[in-house]
PDB file of N, CA and C in Angstrom:
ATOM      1  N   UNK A   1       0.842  -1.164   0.000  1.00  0.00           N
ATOM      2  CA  UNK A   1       0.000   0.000   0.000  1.00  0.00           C
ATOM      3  C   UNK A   1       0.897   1.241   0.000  1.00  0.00           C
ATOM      4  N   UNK A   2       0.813   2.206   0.374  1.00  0.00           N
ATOM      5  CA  UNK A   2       1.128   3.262   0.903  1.00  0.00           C
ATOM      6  C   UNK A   2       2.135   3.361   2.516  1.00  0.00           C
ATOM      7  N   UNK A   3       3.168   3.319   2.228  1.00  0.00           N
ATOM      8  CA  UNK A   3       4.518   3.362   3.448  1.00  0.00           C
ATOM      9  C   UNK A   3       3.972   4.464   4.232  1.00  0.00           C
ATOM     10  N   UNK A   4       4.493   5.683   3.260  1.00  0.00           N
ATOM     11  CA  UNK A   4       4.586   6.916   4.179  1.00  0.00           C
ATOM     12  C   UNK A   4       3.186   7.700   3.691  1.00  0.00           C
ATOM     13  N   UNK A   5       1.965   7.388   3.475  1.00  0.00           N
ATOM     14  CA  UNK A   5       0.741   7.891   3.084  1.00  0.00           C
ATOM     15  C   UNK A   5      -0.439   6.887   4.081  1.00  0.00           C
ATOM     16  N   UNK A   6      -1.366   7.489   4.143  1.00  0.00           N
ATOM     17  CA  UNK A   6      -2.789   6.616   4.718  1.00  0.00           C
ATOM     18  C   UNK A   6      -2.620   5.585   3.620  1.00  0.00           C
ATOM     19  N   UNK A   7      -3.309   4.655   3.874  1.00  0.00           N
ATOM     20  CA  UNK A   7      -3.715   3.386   3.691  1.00  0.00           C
ATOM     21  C   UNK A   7      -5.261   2.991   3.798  1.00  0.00           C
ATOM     22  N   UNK A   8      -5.849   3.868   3.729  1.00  0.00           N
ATOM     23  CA  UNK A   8      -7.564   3.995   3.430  1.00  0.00           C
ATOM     24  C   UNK A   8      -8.014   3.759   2.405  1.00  0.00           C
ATOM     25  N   UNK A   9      -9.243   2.471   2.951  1.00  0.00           N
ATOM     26  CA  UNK A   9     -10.384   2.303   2.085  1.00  0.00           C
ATOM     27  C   UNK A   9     -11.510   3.020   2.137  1.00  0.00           C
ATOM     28  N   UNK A  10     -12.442   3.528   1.492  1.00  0.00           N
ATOM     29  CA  UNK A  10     -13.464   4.338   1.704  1.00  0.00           C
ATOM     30  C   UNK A  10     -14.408   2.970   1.162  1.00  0.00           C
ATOM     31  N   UNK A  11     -15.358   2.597   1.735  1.00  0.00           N
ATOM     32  CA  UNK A  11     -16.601   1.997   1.220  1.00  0.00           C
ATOM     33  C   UNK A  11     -17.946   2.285   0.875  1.00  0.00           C
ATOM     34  N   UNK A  12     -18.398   3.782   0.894  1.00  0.00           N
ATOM     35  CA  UNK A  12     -19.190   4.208   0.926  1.00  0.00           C
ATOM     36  C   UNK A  12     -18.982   5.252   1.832  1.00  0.00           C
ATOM     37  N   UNK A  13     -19.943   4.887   2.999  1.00  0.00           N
ATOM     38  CA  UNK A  13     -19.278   6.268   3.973  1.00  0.00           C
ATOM     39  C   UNK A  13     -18.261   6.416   4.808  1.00  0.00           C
ATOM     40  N   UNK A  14     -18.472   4.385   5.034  1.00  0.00           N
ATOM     41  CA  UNK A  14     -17.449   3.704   5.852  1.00  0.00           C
ATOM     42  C   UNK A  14     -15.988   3.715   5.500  1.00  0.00           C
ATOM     43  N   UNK A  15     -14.805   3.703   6.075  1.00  0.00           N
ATOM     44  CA  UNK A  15     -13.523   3.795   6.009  1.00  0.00           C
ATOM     45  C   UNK A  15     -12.728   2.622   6.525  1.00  0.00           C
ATOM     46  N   UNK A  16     -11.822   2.197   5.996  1.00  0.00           N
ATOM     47  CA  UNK A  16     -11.095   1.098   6.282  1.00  0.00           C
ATOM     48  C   UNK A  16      -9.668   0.774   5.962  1.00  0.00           C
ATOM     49  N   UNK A  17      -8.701   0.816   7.480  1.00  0.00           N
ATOM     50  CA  UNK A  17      -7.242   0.574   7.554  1.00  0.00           C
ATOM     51  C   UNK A  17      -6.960  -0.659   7.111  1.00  0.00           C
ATOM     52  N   UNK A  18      -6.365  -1.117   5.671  1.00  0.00           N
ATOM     53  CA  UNK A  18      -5.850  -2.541   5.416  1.00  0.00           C
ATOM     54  C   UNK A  18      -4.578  -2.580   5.643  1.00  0.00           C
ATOM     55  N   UNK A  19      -4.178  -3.410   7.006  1.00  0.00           N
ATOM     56  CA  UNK A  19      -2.972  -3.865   7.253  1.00  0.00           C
ATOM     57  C   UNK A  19      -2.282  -5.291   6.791  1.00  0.00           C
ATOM     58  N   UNK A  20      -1.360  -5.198   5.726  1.00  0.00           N
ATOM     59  CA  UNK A  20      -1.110  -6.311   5.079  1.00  0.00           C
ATOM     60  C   UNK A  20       0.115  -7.238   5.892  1.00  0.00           C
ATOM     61  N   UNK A  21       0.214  -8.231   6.162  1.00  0.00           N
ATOM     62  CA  UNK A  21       1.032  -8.855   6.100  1.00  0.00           C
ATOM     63  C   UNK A  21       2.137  -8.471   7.189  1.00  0.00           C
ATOM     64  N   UNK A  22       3.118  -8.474   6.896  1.00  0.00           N
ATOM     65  CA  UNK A  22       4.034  -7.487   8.108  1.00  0.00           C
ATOM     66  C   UNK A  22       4.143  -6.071   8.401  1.00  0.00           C
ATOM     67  N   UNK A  23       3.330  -5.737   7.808  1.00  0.00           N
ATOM     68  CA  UNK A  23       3.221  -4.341   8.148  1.00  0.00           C
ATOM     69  C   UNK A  23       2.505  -4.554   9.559  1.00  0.00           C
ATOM     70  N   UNK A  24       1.802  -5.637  10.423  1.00  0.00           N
ATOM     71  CA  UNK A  24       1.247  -5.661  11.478  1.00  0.00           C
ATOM     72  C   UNK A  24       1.777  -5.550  12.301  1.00  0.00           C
ATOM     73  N   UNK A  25       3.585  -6.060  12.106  1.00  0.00           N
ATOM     74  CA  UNK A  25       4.393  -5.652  13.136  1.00  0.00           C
ATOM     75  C   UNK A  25       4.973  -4.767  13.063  1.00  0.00           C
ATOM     76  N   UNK A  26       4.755  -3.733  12.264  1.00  0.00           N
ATOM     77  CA  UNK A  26       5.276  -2.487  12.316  1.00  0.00           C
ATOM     78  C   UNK A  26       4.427  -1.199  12.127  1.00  0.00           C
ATOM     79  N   UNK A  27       5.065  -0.508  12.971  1.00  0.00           N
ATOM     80  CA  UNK A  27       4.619   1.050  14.070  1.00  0.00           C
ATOM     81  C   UNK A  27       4.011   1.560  12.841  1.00  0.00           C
ATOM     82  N   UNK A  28       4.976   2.188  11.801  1.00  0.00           N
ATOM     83  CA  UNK A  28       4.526   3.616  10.693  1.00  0.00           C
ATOM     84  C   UNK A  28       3.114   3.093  10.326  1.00  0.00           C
ATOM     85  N   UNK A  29       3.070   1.698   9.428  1.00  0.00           N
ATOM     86  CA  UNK A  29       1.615   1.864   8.875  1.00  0.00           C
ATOM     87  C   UNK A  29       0.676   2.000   9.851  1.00  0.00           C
ATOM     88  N   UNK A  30       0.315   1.489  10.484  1.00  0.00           N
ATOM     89  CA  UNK A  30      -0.636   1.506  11.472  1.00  0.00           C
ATOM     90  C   UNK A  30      -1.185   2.689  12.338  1.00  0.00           C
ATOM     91  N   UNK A  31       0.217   3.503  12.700  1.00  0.00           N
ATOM     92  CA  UNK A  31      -0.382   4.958  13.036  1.00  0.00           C
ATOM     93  C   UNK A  31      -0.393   6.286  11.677  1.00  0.00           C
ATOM     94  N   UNK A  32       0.350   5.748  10.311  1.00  0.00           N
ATOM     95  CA  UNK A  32      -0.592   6.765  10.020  1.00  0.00           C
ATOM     96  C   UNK A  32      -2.108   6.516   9.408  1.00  0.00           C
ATOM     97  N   UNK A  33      -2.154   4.857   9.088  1.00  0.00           N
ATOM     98  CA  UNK A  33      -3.666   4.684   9.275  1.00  0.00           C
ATOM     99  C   UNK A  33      -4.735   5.027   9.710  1.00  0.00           C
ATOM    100  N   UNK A  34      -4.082   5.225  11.629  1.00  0.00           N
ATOM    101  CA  UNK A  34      -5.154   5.459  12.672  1.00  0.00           C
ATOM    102  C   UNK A  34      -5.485   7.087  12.774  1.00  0.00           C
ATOM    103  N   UNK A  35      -4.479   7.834  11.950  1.00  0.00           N
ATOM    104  CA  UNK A  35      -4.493   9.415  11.994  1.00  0.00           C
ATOM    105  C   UNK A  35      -5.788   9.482  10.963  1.00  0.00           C
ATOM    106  N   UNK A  36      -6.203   8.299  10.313  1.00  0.00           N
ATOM    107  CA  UNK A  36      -7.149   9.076   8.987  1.00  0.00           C
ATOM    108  C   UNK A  36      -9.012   8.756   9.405  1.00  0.00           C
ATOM    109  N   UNK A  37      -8.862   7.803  11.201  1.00  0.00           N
ATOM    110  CA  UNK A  37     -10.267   7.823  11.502  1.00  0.00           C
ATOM    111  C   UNK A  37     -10.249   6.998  10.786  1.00  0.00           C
ATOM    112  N   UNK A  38      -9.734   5.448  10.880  1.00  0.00           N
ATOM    113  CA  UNK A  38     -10.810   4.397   9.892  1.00  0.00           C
ATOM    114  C   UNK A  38     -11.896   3.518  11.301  1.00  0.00           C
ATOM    115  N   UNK A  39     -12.690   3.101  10.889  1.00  0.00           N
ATOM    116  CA  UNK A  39     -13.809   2.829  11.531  1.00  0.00           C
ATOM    117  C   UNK A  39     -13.287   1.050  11.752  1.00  0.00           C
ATOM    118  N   UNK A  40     -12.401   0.380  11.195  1.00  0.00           N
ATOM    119  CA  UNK A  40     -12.496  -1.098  11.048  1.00  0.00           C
ATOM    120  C   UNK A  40     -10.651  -1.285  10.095  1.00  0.00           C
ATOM    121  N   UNK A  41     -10.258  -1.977  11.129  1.00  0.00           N
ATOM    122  CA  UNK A  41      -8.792  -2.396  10.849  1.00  0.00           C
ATOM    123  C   UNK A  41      -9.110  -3.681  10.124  1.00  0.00           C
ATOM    124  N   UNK A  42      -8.580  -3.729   8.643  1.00  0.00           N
ATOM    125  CA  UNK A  42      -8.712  -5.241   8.215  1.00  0.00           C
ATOM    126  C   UNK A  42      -7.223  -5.394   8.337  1.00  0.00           C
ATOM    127  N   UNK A  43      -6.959  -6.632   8.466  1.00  0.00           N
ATOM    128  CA  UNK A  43      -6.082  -7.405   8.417  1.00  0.00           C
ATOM    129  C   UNK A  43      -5.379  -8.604   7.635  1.00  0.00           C
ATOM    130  N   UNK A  44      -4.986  -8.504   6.746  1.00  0.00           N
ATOM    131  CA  UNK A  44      -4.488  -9.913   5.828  1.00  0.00           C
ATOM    132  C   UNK A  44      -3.314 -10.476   5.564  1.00  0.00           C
ATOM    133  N   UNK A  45      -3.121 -11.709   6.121  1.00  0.00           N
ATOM    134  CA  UNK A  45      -1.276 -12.445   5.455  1.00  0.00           C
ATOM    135  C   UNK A  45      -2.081 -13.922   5.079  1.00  0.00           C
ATOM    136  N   UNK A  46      -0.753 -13.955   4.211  1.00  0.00           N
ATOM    137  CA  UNK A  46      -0.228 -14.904   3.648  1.00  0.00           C
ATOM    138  C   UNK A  46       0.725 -16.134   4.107  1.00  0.00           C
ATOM    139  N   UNK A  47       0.493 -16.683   5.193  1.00  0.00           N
ATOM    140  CA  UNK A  47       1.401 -17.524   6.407  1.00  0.00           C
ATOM    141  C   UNK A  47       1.917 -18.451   5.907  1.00  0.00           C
ATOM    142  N   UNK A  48       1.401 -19.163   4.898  1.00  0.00           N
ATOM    143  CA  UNK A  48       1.493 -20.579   4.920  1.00  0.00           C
ATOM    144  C   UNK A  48       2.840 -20.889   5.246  1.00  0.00           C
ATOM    145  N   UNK A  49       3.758 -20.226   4.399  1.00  0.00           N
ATOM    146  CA  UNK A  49       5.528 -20.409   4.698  1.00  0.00           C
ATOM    147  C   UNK A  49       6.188 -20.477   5.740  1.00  0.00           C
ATOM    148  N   UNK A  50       5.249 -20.102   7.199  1.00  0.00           N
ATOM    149  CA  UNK A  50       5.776 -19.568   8.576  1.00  0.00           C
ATOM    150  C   UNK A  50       5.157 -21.196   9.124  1.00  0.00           C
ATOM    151  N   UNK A  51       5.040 -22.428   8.528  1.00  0.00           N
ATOM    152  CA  UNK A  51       5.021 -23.398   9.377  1.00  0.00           C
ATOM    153  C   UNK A  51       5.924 -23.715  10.308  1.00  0.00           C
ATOM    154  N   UNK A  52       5.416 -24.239  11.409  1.00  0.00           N
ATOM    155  CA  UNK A  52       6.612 -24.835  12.458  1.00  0.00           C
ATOM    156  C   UNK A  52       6.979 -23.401  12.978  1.00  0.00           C
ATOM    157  N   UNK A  53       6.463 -22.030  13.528  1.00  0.00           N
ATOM    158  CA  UNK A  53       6.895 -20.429  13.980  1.00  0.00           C
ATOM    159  C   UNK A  53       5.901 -20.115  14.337  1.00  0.00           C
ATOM    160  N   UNK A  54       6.223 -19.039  15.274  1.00  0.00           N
ATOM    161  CA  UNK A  54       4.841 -18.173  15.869  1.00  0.00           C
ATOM    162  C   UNK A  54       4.839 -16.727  15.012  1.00  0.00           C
ATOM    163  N   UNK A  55       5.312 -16.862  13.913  1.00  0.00           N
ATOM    164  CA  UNK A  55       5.024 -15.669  13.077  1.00  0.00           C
ATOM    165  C   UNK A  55       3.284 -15.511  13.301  1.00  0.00           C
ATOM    166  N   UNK A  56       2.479 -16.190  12.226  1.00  0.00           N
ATOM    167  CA  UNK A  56       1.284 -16.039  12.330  1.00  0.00           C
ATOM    168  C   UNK A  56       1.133 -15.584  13.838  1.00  0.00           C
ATOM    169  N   UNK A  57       1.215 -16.199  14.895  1.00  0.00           N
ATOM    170  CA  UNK A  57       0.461 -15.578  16.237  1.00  0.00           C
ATOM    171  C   UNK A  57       0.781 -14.385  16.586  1.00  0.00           C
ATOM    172  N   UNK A  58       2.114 -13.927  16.568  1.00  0.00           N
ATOM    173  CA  UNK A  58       2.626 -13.069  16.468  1.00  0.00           C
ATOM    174  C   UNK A  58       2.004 -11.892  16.054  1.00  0.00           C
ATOM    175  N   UNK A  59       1.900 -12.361  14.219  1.00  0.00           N
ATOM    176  CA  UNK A  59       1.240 -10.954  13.877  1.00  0.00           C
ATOM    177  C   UNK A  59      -0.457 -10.655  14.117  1.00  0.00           C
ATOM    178  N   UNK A  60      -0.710 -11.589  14.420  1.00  0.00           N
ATOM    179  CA  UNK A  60      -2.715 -11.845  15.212  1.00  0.00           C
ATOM    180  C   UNK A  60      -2.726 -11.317  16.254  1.00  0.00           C
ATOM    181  N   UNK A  61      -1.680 -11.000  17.292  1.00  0.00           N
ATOM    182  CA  UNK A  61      -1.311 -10.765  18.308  1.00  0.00           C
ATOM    183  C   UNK A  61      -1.121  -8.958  18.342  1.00  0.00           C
ATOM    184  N   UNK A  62      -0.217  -8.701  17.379  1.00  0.00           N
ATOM    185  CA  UNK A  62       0.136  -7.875  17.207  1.00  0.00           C
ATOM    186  C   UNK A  62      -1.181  -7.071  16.823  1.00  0.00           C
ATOM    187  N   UNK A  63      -1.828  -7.240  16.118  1.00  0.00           N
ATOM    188  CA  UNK A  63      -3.170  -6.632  15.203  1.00  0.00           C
ATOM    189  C   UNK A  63      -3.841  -6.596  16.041  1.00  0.00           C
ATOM    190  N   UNK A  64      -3.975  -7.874  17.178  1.00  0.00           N
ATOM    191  CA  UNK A  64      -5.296  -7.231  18.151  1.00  0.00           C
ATOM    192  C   UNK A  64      -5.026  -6.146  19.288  1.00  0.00           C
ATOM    193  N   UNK A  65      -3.650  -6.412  19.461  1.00  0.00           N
ATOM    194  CA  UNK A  65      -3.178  -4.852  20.265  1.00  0.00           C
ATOM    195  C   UNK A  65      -3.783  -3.859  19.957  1.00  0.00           C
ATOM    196  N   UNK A  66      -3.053  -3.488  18.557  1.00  0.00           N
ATOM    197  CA  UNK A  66      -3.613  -2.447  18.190  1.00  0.00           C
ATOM    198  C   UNK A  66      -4.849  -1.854  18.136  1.00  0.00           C
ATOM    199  N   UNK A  67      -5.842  -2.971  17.803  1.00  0.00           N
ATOM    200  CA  UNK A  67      -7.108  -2.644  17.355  1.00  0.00           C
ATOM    201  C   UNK A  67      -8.185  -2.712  19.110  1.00  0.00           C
ATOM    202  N   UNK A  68      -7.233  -3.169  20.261  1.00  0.00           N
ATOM    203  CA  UNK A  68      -7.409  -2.779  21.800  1.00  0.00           C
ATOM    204  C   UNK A  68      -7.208  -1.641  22.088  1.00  0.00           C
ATOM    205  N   UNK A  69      -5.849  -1.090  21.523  1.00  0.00           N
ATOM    206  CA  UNK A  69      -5.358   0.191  22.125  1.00  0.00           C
ATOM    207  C   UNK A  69      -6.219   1.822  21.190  1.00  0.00           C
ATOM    208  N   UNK A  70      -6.322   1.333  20.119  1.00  0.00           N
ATOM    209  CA  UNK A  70      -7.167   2.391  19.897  1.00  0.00           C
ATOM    210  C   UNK A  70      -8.553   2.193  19.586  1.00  0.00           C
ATOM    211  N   UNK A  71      -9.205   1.135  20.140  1.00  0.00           N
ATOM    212  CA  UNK A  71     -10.535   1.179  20.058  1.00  0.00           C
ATOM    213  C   UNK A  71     -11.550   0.697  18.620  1.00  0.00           C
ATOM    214  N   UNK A  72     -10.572   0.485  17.783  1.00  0.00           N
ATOM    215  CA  UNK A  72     -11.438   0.168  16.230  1.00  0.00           C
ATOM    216  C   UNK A  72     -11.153  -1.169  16.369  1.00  0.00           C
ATOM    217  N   UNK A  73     -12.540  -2.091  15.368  1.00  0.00           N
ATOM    218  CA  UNK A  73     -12.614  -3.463  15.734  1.00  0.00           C
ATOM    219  C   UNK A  73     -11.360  -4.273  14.339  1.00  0.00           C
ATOM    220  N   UNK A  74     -11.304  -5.087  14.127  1.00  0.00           N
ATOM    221  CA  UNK A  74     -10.538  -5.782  13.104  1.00  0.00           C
ATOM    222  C   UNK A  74     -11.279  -6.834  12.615  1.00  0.00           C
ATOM    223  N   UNK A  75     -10.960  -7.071  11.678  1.00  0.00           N
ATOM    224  CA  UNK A  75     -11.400  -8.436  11.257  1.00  0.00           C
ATOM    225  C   UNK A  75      -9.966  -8.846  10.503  1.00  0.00           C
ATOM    226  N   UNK A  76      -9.589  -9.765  10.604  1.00  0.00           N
ATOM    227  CA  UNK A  76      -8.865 -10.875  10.323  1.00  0.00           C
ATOM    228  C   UNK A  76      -9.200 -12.010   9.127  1.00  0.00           C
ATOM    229  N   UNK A  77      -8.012 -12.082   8.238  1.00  0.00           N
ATOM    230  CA  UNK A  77      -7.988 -13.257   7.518  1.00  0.00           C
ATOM    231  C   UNK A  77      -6.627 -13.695   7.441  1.00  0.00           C
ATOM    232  N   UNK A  78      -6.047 -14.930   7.073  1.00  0.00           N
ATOM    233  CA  UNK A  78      -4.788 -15.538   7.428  1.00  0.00           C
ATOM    234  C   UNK A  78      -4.674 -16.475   6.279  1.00  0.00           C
ATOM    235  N   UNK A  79      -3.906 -17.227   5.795  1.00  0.00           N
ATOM    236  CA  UNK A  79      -3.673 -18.277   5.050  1.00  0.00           C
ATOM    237  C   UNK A  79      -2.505 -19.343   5.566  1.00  0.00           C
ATOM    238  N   UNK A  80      -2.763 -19.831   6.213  1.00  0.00           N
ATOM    239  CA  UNK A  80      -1.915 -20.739   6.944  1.00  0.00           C
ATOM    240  C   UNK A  80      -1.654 -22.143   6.033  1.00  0.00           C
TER     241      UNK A  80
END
């Protein structure tokens, strides 16, 4: 997506932070996401390769922090 820009979906009226992949463990996307008011953090990786690691939990882990600490819900998808 967008490094150093929002990362917003607009759906209509609704707005939406897509956090891809490893960007879940990292700070920049996520807060300048949260600067643009999205209503719903999606979340998506591609795991399968991280068999036998707590990558996947890790970054599920990581995503629900976030989406604790500032209050917007997430939804989650994974490919394990």
């Amino acid at each position: 997506m967008h490094y150093f820009g929002p990362s917003i979906l607009s759906f209509g009226p609704r707005r939406a932070a897509p956090i891809i992949c490893y960007e879940q463990l990292l700070i920049a996307p996520i807060l300048i996401s949260i600067e643009h008011n999205p209503e719903v953090i999606v979340s998506v990786a591609n795991d399968y390769w991280t068999k036998d690691t707590y990558i996947a939990e890790i970054q599920q882990s990581a995503i629900e922090a976030w989406s604790r600490l500032f209050w917007i819900p997430v939804v989650s998808a994974t490919n394990r």
